[in-house]
C-alpha atoms as a PDB file:
ATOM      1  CA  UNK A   1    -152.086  30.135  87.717  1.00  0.00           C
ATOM      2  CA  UNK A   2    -155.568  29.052  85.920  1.00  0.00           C
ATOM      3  CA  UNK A   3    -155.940  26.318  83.292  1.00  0.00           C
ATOM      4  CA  UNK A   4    -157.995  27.467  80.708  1.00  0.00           C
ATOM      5  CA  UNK A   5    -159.065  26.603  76.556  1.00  0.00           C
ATOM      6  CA  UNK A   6    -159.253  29.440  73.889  1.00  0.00           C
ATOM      7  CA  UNK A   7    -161.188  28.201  71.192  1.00  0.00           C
ATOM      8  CA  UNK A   8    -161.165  30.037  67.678  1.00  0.00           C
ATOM      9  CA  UNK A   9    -163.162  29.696  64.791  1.00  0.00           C
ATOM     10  CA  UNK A  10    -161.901  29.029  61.034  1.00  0.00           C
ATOM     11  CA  UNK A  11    -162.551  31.724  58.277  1.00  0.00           C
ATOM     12  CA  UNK A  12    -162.626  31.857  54.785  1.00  0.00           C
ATOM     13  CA  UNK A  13    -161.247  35.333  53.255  1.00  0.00           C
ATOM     14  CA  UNK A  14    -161.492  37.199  50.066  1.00  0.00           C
ATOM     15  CA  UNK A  15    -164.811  35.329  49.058  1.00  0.00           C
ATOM     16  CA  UNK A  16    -164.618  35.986  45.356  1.00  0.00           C
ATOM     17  CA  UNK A  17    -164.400  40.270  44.732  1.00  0.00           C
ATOM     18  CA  UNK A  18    -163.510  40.562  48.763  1.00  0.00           C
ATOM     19  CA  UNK A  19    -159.492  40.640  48.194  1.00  0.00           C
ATOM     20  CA  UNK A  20    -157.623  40.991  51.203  1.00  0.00           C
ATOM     21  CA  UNK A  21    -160.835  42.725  52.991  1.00  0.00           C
ATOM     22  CA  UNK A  22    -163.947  40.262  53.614  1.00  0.00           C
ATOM     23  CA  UNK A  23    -163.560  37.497  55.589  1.00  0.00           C
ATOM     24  CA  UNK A  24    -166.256  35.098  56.920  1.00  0.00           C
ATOM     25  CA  UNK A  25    -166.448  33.016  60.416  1.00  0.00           C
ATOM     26  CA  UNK A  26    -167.082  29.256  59.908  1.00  0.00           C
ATOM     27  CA  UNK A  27    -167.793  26.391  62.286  1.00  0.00           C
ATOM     28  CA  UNK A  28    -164.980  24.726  62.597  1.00  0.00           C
ATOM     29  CA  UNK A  29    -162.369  25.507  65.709  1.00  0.00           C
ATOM     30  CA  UNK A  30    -158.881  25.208  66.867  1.00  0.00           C
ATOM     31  CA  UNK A  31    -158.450  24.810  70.509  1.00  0.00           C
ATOM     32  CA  UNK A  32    -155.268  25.153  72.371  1.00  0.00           C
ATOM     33  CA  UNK A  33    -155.115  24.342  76.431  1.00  0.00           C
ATOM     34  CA  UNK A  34    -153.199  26.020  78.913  1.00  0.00           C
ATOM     35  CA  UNK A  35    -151.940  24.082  81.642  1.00  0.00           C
ATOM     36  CA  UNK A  36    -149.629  24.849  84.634  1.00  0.00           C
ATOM     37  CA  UNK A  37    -147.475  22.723  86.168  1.00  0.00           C
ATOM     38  CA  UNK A  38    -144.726  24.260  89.011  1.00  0.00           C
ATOM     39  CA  UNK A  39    -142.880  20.687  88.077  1.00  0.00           C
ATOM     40  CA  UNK A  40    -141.908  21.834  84.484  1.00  0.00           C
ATOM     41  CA  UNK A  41    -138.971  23.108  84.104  1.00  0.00           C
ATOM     42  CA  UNK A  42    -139.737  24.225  80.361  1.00  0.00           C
ATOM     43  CA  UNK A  43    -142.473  24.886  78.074  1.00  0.00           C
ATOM     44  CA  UNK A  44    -144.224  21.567  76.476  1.00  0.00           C
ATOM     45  CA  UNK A  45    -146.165  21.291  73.763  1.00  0.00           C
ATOM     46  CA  UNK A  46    -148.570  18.100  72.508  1.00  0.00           C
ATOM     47  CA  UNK A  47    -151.138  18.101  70.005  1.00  0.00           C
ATOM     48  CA  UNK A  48    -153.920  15.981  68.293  1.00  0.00           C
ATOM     49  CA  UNK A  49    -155.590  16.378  64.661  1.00  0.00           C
ATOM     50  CA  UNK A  50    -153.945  18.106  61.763  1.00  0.00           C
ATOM     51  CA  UNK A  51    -150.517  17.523  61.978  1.00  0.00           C
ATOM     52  CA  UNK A  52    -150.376  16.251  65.167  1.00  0.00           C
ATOM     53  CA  UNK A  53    -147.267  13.916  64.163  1.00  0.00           C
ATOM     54  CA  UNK A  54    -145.275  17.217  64.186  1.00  0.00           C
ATOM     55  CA  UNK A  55    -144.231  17.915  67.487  1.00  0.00           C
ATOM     56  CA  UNK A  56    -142.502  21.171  67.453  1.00  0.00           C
ATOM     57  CA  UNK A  57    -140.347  23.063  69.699  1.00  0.00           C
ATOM     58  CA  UNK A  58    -142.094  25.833  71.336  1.00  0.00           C
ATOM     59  CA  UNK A  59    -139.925  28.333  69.136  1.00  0.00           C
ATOM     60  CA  UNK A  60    -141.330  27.026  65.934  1.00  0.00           C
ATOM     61  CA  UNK A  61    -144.849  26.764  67.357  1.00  0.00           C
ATOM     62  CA  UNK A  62    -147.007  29.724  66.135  1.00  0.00           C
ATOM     63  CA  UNK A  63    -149.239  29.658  69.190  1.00  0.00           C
ATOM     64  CA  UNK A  64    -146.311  29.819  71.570  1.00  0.00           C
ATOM     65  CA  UNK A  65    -144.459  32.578  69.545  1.00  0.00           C
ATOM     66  CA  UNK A  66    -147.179  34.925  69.237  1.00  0.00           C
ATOM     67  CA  UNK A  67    -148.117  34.090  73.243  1.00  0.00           C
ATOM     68  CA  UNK A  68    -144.482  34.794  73.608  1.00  0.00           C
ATOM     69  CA  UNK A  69    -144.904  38.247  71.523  1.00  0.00           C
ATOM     70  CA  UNK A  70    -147.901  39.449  73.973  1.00  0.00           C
ATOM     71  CA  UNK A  71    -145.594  39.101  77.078  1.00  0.00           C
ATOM     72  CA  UNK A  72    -142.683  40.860  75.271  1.00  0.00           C
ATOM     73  CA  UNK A  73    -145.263  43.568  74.459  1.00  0.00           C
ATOM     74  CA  UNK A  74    -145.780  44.244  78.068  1.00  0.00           C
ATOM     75  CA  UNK A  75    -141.997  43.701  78.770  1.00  0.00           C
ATOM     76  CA  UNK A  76    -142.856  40.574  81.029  1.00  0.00           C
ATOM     77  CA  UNK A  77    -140.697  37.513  80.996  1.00  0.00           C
ATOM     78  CA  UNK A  78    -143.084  34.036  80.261  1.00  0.00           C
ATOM     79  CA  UNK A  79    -143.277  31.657  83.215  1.00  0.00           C
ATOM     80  CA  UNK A  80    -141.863  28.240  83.240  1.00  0.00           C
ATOM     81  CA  UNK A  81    -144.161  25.102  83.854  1.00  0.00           C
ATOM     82  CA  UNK A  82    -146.376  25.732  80.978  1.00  0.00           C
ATOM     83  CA  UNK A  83    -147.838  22.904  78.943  1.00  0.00           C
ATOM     84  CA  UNK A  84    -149.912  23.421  75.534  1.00  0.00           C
ATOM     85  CA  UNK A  85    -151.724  21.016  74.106  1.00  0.00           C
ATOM     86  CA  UNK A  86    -153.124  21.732  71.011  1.00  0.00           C
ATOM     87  CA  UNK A  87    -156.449  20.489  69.009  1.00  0.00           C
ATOM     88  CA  UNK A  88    -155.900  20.909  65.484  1.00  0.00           C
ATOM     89  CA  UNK A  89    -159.041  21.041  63.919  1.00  0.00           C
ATOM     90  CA  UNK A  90    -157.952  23.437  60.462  1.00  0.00           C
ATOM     91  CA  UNK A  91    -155.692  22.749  58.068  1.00  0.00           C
ATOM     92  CA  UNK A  92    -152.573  23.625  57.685  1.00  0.00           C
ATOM     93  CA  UNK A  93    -152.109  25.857  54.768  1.00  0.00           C
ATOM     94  CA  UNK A  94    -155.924  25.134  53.572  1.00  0.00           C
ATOM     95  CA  UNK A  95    -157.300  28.575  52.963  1.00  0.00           C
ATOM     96  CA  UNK A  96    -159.154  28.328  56.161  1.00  0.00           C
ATOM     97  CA  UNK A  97    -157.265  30.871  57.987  1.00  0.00           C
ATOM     98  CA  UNK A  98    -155.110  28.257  60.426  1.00  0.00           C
ATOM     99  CA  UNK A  99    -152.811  30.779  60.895  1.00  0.00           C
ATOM    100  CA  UNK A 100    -154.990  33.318  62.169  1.00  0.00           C
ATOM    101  CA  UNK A 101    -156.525  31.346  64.608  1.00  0.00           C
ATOM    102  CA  UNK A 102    -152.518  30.099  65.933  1.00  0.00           C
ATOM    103  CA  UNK A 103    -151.740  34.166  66.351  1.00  0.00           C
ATOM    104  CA  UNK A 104    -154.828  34.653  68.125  1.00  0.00           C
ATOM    105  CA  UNK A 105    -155.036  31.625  70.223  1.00  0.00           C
ATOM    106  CA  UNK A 106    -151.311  32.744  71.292  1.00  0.00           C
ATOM    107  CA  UNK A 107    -152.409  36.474  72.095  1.00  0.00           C
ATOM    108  CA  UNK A 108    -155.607  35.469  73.886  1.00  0.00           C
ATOM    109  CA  UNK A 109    -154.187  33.204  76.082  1.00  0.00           C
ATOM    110  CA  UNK A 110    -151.304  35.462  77.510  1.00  0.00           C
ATOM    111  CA  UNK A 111    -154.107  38.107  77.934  1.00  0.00           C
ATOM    112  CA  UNK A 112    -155.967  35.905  80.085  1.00  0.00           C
ATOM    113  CA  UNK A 113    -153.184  34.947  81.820  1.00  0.00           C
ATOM    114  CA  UNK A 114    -151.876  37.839  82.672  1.00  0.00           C
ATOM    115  CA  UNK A 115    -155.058  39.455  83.289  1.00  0.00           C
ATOM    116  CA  UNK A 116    -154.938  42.770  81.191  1.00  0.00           C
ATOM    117  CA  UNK A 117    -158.234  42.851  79.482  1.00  0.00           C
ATOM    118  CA  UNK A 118    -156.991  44.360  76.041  1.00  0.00           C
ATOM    119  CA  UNK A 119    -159.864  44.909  74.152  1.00  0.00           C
ATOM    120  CA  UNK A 120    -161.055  43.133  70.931  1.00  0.00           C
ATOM    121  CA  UNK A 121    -159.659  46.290  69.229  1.00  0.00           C
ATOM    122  CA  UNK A 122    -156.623  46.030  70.750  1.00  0.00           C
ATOM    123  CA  UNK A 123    -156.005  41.827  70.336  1.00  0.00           C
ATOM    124  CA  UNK A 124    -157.194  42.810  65.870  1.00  0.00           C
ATOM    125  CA  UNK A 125    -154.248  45.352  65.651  1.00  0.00           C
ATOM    126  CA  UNK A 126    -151.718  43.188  67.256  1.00  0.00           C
ATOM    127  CA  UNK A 127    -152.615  40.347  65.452  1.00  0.00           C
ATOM    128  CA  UNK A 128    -153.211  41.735  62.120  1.00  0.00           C
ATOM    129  CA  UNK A 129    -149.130  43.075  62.512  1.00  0.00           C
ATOM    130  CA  UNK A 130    -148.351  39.335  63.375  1.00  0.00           C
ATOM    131  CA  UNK A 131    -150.403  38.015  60.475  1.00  0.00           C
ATOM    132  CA  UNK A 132    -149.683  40.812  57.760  1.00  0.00           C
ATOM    133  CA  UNK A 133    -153.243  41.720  57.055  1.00  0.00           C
ATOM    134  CA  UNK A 134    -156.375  41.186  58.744  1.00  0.00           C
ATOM    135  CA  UNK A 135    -159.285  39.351  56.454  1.00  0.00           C
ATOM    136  CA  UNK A 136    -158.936  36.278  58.599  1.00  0.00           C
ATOM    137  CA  UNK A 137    -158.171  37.713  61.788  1.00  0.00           C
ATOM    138  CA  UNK A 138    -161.238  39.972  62.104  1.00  0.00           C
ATOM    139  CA  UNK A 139    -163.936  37.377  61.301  1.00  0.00           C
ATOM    140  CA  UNK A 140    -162.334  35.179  63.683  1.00  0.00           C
ATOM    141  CA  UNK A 141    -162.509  37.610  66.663  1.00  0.00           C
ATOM    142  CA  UNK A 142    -165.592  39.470  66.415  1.00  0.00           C
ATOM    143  CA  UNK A 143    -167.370  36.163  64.280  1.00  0.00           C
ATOM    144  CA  UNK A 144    -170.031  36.300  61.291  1.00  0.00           C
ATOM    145  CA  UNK A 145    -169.434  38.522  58.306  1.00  0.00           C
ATOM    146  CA  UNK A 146    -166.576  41.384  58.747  1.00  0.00           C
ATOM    147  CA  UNK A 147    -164.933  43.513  56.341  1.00  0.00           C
ATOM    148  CA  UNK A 148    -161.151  45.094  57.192  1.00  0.00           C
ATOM    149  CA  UNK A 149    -159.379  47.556  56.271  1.00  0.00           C
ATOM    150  CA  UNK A 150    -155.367  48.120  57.210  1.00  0.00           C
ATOM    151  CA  UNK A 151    -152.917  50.876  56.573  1.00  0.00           C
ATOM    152  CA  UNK A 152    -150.250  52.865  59.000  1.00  0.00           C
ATOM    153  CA  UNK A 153    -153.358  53.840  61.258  1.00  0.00           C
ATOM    154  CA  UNK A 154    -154.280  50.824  61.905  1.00  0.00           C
ATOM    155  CA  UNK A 155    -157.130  48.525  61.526  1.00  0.00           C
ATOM    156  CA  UNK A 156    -160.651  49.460  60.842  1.00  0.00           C
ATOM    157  CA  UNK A 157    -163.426  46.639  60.660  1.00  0.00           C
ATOM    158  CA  UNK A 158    -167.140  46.666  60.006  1.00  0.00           C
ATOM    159  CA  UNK A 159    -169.259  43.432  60.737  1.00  0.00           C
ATOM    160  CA  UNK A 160    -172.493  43.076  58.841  1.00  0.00           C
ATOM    161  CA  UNK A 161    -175.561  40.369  59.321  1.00  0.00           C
ATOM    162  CA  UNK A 162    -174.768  37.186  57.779  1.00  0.00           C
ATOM    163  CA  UNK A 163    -177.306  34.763  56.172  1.00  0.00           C
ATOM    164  CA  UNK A 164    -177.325  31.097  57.724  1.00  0.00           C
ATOM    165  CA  UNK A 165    -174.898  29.760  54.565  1.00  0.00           C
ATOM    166  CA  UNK A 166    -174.073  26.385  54.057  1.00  0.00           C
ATOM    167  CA  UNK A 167    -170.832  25.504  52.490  1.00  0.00           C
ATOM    168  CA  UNK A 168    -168.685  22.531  51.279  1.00  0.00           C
ATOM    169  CA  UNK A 169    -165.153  23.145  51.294  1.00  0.00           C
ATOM    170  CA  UNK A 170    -162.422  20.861  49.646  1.00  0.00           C
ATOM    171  CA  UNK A 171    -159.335  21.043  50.646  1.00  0.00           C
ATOM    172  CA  UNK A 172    -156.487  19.454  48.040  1.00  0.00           C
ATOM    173  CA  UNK A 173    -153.387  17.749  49.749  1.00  0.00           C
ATOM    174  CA  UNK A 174    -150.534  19.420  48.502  1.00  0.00           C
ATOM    175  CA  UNK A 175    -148.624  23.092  49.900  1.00  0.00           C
ATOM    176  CA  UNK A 176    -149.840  26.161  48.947  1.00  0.00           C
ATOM    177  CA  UNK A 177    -148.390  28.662  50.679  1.00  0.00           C
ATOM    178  CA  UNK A 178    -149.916  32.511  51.506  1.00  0.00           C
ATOM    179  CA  UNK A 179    -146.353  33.708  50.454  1.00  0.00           C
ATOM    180  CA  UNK A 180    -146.155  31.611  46.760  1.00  0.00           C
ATOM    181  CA  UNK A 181    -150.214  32.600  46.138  1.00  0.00           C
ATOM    182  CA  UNK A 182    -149.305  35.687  46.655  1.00  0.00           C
ATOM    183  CA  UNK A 183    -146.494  35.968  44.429  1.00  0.00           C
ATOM    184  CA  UNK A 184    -148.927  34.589  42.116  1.00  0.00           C
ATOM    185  CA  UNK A 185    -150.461  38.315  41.246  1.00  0.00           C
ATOM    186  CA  UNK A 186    -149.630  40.563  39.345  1.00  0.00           C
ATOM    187  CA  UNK A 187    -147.905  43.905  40.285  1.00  0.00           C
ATOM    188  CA  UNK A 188    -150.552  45.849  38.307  1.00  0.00           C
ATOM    189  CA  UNK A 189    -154.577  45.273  36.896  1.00  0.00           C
ATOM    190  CA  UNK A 190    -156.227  46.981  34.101  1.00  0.00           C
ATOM    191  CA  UNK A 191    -158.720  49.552  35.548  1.00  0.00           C
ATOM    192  CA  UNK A 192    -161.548  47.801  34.170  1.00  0.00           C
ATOM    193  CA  UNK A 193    -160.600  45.003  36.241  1.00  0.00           C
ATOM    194  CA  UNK A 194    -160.082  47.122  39.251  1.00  0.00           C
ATOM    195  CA  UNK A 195    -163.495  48.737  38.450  1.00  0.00           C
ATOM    196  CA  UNK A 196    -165.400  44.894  38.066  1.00  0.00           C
ATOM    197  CA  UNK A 197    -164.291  44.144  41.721  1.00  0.00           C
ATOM    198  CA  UNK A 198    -165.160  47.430  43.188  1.00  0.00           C
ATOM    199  CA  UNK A 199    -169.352  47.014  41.697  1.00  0.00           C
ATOM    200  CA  UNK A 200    -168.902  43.491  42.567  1.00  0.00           C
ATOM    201  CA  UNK A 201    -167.723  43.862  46.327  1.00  0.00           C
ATOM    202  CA  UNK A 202    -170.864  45.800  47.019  1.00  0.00           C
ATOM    203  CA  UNK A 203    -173.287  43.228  45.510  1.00  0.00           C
ATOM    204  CA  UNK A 204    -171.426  40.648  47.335  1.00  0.00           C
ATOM    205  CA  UNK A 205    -171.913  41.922  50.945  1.00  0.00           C
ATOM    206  CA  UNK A 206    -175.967  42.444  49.966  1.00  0.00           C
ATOM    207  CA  UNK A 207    -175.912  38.556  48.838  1.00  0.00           C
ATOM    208  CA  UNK A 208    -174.286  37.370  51.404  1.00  0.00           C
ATOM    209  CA  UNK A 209    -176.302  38.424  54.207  1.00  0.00           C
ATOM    210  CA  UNK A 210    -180.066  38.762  52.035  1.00  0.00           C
ATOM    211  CA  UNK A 211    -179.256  34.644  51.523  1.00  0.00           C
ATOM    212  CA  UNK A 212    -179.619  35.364  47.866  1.00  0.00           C
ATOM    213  CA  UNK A 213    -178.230  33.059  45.943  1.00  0.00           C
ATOM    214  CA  UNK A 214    -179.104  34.292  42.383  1.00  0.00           C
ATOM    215  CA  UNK A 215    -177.526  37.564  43.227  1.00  0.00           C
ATOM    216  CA  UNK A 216    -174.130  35.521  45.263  1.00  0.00           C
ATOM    217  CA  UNK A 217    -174.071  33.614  41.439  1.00  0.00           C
ATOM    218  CA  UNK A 218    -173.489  37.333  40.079  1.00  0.00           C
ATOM    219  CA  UNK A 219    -171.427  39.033  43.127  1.00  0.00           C
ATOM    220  CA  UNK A 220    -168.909  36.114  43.205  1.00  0.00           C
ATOM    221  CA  UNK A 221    -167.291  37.129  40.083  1.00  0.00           C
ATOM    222  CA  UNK A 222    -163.442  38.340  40.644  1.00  0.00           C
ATOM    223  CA  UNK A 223    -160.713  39.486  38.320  1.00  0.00           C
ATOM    224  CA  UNK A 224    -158.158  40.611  40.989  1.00  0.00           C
ATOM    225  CA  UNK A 225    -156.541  37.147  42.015  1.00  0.00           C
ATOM    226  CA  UNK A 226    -158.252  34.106  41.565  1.00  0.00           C
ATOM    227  CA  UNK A 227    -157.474  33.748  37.660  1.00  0.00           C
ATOM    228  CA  UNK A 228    -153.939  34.225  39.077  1.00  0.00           C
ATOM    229  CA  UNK A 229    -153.778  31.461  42.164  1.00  0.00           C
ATOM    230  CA  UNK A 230    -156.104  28.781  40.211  1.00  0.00           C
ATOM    231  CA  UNK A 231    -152.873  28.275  38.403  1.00  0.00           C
ATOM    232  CA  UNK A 232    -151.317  26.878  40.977  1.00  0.00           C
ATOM    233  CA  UNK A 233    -154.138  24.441  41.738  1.00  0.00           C
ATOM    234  CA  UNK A 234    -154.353  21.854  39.450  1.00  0.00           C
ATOM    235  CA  UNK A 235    -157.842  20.998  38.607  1.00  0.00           C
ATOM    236  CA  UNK A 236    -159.536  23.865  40.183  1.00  0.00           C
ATOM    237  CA  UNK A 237    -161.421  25.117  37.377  1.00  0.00           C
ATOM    238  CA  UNK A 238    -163.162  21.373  37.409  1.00  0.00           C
ATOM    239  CA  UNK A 239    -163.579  21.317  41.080  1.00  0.00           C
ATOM    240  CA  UNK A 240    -165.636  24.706  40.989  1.00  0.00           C
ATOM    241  CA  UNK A 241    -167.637  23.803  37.944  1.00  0.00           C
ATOM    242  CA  UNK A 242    -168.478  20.699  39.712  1.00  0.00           C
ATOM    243  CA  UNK A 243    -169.838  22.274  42.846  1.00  0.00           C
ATOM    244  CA  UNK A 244    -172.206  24.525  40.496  1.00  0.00           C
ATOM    245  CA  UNK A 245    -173.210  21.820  38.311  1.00  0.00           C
ATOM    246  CA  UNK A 246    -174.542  19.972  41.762  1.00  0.00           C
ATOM    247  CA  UNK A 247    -176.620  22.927  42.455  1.00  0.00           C
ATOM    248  CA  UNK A 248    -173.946  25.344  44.534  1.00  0.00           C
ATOM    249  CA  UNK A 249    -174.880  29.270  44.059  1.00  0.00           C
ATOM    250  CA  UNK A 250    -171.246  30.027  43.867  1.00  0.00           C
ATOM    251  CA  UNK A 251    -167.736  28.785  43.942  1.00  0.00           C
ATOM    252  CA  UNK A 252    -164.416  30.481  44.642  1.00  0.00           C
ATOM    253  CA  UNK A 253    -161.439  29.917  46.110  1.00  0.00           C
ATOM    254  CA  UNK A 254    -160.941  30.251  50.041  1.00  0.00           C
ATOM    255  CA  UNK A 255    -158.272  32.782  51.681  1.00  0.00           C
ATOM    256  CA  UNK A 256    -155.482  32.111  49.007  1.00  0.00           C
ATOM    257  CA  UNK A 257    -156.448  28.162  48.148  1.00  0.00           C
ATOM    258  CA  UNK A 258    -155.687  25.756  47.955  1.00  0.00           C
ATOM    259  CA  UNK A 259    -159.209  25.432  49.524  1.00  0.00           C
ATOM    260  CA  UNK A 260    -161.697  26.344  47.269  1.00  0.00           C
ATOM    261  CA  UNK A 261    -165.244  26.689  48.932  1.00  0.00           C
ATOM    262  CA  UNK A 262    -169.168  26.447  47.695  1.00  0.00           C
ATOM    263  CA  UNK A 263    -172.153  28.489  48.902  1.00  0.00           C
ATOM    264  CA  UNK A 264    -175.460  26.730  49.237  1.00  0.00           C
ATOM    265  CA  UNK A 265    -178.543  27.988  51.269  1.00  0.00           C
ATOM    266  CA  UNK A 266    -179.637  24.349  51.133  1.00  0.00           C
ATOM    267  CA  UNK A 267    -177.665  20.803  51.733  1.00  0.00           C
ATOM    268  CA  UNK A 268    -174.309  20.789  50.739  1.00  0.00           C
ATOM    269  CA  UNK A 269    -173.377  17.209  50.750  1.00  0.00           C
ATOM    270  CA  UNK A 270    -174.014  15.906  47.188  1.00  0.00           C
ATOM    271  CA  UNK A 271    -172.130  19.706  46.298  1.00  0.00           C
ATOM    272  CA  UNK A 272    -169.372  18.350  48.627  1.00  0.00           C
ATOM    273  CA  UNK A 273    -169.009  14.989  47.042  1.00  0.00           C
ATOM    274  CA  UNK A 274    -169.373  16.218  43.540  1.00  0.00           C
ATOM    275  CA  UNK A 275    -166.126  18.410  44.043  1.00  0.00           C
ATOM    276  CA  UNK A 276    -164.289  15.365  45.879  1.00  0.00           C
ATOM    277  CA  UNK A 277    -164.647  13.716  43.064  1.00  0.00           C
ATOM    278  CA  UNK A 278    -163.515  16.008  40.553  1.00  0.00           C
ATOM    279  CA  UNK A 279    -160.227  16.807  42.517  1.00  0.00           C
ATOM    280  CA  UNK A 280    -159.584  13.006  42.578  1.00  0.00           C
ATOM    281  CA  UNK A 281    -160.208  12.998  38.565  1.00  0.00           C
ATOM    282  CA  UNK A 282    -157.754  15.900  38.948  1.00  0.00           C
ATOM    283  CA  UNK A 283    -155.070  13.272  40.473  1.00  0.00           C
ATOM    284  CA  UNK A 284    -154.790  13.887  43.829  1.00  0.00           C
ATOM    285  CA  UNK A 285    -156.693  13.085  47.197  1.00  0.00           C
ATOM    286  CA  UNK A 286    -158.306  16.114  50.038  1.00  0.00           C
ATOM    287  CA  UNK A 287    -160.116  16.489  52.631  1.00  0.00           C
ATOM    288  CA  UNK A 288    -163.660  17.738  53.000  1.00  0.00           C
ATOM    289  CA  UNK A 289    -165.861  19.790  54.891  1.00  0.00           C
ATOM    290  CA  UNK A 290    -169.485  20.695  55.468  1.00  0.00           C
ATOM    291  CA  UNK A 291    -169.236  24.060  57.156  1.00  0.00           C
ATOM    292  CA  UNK A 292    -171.892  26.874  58.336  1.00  0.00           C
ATOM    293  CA  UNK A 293    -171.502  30.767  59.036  1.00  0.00           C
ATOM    294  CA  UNK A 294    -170.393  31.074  62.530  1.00  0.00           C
ATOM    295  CA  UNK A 295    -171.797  34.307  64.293  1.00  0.00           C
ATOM    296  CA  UNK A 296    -168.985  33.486  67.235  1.00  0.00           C
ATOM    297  CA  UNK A 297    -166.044  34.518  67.637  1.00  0.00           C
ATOM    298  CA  UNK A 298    -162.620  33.384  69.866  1.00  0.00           C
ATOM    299  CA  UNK A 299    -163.709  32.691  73.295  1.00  0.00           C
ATOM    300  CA  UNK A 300    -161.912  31.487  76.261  1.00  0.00           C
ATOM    301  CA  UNK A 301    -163.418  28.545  79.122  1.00  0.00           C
ATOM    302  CA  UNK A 302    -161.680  27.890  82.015  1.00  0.00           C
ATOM    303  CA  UNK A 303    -160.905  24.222  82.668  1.00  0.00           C
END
């Protein structure tokens, strides 16, 4: 059997007006690899970076339960001697889209192994079931700039050209989770709000890949969630109004936060230190990140 790494990028979803349909590639991966050993009697699993204190049985492993899912899919039973070692590069529960890359990483890898070629169509829709919607997933398959769109047909995606973007991205320490965020917003908005995000979607997409960051300033605007999920992030409103007052175009939240993120089509690492500070006025310590737009997507290298 081959030994072999799948590498995925991070993503950051939503991107102000973009709820639960753009999502944006970033350079920063996970790694996960595949090793196999005819001495194992079991599955083993290791890992370094984020988290890597954890070490988790392969059932509560997200990698191994979605590789697990892609060989149940095709009614084939997994093979013993498999070791995993994993390279935690995103944050757990940071807005970045960790869990996308575990359900891909997972999926990739069994399709490699097993040699069945599903198409990058195919790996999105399976994925996107696993994950619940696909604003992360997308960007981190096909890379760059994608918008998504799921229902009981499936999943449609677009990708569109991306400006080179710079972006700082603080990351608070404390849980957040997609679930509690999400339980955050409302079960109904006022059709004027509805309306704002609509105009401002369209703007956004134009910004985004003209590098315009007058027009990003404008297209950023959101009234769908983030007024909702800033309450749950102490200090948020301080962190974002720092990054701007450092010279960001635009701040939002990333995914669901706790992340929040800053667009810059210059350097972003007096932005980045001007929003670490503010979320340590804010009383509590994170982690930061200079990031670009990453036009890859997952990829796999044999070892």
């Amino acid at each position: 059997m081959r030994s072999f790494s799948v590498y995925v990028p991070a993503s950051t979803s939503n991107i102000g007006p973009g709820f639960d349909c753009v999502g944006l590639a970033v350079n920063l991966w996970n790694e996960a690899r595949f090793y196999f050993d005819s001495s194992l009697s079991s599955i083993e699993i290791t890992a370094e970076g984020y988290q890597s204190k954890v070490q988790k049985q392969p059932s509560e492993n997200l990698i191994f339960r979605s590789f697990l899912h892609f060989f149940e899919l095709k009614g084939i039973k997994v093979p013993e001697g498999l070791r995993i070692h994993c390279v935690n590069r995103v944050p757990i529960g940071s807005g970045l889209g960790s869990s996308s890359t575990a359900i891909l990483i997972g999926l990739l890898a069994a399709d490699e192994l097993l040699g069945t070629k599903t198409s990058q169509q195919g790996i999105l829709e399976i994925a996107a079931s696993l994950e619940g919607h696909p604003d992360n997933v997308t960007p981190a398959i096909f890379g760059g700039l994608t918008a998504a769109s799921m229902d009981e047909t499936g999943v449609r995606t677009e990708r569109f050209p991306i400006a080179d973007w710079n972006m700082a991205v603080v990351v608070p320490h404390f849980n957040l989770s997609t679930k509690a965020a999400r339980k955050a917003l409302p079960d109904t908005v006022p059709f004027r709000d509805a309306v704002f995000n609509l105009n401002h979607a369209i703007f956004l997409m134009r910004a985004l890949q003209d590098g315009d960051e007058e027009e990003l300033r404008f297209a950023m605007q959101d009234r769908l969630h983030q007024q909702y999920r800033m309450r749950l992030i102490p200090g948020s409103e301080a962190i974002l109004q720092a990054g701007v007052d450092a010279g960001a175009a635009a701040t939002g939240l990333s995914g669901a936060g706790p992340g929040v993120i800053a667009f810059s089509m210059g350097k972003t690492d007096q932005i980045l230190a001007a929003m670490l500070q503010a979320a340590h006025l804010a009383g509590y310590e994170a982690d930061g990140f200079e990031l670009k737009t990453s036009s890859n997507g997952a990829w796999i290298m044999p070892l």
